[in-house]
Protein backbone atom coordinates (compact mmCIF):
# COMPACT_ATOMS: atom_id res chain seq x y z
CA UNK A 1 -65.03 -124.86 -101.34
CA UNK A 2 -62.01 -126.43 -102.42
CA UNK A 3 -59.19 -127.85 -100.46
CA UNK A 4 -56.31 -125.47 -100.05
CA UNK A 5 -52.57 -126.06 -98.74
CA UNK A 6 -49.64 -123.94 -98.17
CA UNK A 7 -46.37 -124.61 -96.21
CA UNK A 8 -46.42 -123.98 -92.67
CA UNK A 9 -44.67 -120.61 -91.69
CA UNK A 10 -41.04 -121.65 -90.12
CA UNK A 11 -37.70 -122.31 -90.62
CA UNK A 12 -37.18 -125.23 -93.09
CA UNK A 13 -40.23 -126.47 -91.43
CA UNK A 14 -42.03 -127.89 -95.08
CA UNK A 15 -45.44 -129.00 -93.43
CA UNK A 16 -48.30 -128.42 -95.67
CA UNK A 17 -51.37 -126.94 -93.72
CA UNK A 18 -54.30 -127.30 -95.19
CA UNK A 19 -57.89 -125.63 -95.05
CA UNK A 20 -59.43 -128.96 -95.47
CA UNK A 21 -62.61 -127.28 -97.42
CA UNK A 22 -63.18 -124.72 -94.18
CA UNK A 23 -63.77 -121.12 -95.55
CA UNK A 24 -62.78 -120.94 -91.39
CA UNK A 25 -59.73 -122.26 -91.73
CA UNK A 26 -58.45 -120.71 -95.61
CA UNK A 27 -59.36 -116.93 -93.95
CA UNK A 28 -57.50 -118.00 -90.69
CA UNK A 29 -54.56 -118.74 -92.82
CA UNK A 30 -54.60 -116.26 -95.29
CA UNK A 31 -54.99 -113.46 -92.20
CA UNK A 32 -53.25 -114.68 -89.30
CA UNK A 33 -50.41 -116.96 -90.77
CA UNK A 34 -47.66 -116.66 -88.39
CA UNK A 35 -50.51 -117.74 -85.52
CA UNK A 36 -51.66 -120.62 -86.79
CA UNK A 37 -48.98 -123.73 -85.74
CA UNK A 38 -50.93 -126.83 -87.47
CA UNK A 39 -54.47 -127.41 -88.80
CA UNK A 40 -56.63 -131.07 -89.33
CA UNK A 41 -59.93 -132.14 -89.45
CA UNK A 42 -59.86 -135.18 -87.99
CA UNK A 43 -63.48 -137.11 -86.94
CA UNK A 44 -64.46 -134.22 -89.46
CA UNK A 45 -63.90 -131.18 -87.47
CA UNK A 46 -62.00 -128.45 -89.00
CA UNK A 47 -59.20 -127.20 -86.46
CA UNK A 48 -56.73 -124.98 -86.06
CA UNK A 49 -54.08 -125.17 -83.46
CA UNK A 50 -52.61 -121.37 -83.11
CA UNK A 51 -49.76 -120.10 -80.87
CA UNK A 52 -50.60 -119.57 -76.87
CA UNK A 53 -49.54 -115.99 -77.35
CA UNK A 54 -51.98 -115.42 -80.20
CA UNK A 55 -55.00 -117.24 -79.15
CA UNK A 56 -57.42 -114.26 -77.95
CA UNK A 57 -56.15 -112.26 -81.81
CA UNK A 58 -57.28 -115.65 -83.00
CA UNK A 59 -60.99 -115.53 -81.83
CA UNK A 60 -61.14 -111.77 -82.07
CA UNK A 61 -60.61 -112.44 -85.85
CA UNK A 62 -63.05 -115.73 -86.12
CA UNK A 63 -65.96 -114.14 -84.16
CA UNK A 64 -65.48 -109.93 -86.31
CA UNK A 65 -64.27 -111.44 -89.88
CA UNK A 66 -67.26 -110.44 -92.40
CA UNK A 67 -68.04 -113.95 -93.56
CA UNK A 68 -67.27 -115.69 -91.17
CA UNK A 69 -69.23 -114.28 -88.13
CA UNK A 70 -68.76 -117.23 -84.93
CA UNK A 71 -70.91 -115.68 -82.63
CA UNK A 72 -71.06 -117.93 -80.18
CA UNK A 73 -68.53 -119.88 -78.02
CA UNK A 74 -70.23 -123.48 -78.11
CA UNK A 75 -67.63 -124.36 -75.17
CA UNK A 76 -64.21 -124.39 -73.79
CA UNK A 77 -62.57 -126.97 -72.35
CA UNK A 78 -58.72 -128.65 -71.67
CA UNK A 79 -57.30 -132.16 -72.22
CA UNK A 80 -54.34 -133.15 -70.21
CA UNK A 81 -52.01 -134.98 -72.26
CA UNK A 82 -49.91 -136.53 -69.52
CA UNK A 83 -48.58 -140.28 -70.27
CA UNK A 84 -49.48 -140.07 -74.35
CA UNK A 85 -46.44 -142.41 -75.65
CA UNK A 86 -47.08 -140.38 -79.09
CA UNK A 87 -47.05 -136.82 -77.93
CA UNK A 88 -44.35 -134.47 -77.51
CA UNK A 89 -44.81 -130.89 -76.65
CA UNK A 90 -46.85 -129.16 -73.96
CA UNK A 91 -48.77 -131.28 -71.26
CA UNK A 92 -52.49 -129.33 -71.38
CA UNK A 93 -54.37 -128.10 -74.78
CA UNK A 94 -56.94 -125.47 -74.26
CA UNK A 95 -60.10 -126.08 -76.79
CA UNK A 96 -62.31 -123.33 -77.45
CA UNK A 97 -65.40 -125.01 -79.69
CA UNK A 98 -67.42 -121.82 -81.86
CA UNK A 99 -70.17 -121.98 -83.75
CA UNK A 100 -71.35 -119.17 -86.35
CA UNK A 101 -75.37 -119.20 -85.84
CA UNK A 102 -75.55 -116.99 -89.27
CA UNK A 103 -73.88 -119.74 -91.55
CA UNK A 104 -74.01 -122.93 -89.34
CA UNK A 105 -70.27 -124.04 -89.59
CA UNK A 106 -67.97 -124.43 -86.65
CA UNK A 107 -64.22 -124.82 -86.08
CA UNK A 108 -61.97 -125.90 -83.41
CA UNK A 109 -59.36 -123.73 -81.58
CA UNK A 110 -56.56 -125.77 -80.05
CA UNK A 111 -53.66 -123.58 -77.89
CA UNK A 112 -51.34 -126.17 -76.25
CA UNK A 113 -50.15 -124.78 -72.82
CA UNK A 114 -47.05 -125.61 -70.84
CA UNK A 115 -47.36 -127.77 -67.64
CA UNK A 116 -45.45 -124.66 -65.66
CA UNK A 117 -46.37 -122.56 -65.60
CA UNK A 118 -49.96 -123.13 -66.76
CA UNK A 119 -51.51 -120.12 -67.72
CA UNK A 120 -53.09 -118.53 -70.98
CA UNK A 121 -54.67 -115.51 -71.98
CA UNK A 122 -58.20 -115.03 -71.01
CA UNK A 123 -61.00 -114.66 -73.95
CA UNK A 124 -63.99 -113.27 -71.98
CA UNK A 125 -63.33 -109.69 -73.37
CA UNK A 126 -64.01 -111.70 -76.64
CA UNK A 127 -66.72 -113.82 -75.04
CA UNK A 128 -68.32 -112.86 -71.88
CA UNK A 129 -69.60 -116.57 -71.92
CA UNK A 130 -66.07 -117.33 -71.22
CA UNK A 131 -66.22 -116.19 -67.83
CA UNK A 132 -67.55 -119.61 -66.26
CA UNK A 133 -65.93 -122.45 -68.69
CA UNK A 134 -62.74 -120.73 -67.50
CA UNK A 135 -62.86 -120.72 -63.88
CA UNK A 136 -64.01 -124.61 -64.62
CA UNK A 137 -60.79 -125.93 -66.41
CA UNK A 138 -59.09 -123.73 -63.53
CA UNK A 139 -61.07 -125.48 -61.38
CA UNK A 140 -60.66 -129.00 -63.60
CA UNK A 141 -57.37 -128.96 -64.77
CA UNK A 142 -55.58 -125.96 -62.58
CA UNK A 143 -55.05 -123.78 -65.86
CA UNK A 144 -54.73 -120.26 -65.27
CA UNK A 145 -56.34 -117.34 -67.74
CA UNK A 146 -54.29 -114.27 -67.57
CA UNK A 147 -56.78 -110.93 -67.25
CA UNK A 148 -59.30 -113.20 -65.99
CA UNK A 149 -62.09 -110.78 -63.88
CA UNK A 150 -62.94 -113.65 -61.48
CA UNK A 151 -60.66 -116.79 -60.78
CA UNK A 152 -61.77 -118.75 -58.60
CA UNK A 153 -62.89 -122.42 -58.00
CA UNK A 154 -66.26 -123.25 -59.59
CA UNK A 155 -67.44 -126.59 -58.87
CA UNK A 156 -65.31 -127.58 -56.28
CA UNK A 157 -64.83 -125.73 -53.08
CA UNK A 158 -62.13 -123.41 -51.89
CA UNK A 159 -60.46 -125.76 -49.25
CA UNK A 160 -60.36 -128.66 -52.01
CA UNK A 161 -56.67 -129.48 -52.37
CA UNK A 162 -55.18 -130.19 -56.18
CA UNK A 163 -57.23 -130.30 -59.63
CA UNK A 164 -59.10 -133.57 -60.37
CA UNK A 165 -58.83 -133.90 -64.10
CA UNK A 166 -55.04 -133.95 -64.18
CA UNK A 167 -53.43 -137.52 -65.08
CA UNK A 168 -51.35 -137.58 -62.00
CA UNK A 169 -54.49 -136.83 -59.32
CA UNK A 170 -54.11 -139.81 -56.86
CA UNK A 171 -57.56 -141.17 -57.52
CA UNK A 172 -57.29 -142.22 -53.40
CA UNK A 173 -56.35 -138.97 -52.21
CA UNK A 174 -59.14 -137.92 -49.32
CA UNK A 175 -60.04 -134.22 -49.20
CA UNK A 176 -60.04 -131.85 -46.01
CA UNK A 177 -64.07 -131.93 -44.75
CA UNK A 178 -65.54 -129.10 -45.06
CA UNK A 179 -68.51 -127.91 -41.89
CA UNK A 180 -71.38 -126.70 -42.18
CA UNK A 181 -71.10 -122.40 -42.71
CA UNK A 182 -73.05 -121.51 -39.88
């Protein structure tokens, strides 16, 4: 497959996006090109960052598109971007990693996500899977998923105060104890 470009949709916004040889990434565009924001493939991964609003259309489209077929969500996960001196824009990104087991390619899902409030849409009526990688970024990171079935803490328990993957968790910060249940 050969390398494709077009220009970004926008006003006056004249940023190629490219495909970068991913038949992912050339149907993405050529389908859904008013939700895809920017694509890359940096450290060779072919990624797509799409609109917040747009994200669950997104995977409905990667995991039902004949030829393309992702089938499985590999994982989800968040990076806080708190303190980059490069980065402007939203504080979190959302990362949903898929995997088609039919063809064996994958592609990366990027939707960046405000610090407040911090919330998406949920994808577990796309991926039931979803269910427990999202209550762990909630957990994590304090990101919310809209429609979720379930929200609640995962790893950490209920009377634990604050998210500890955040940037600005005070690393010293002691936790309420929590007694025996009996």
């Amino acid at each position: 497959v050969r390398s494709q470009a077009r220009e970004a949709p926008g006003p006056d916004d004249g940023r190629l996006m490219e495909d970068f040889g991913s038949i992912a990434l050339r149907k993405l565009l050529d389908a859904l090109p008013g939700a895809v924001v920017a694509t890359h493939a940096q450290h060779g991964d072919a990624t797509a960052i799409v609109a917040p609003a747009r994200v669950v259309e997104v995977l409905r489209f990667l995991r039902d598109a004949p030829g393309l077929d992702f089938d499985m969500l590999a994982d989800l996960c968040a990076a806080d971007y708190l303190g980059y001196p490069d980065r402007d824009g939203p504080r979190f990104e959302v990362v949903y990693h898929l995997l088609s087991s039919k063809h064996l390619h994958r592609v990366r899902v990027k939707a960046c996500v405000p610090e407040v409030p911090a919330q998406i849409d949920s994808c577990v009526e796309v991926w039931p899977s979803a269910n427990w990688l999202e209550r762990e970024v909630f957990d994590l990171y304090g990101i919310r998923f809209r429609n979720h079935p379930d929200l609640r803490r995962l790893l950490l328990y209920e009377g634990f105060e604050g998210h500890p993957l955040r940037k600005d968790y005070p690393k010293e910060r002691r936790q309420p104890l929590v007694g025996p249940r009996n």
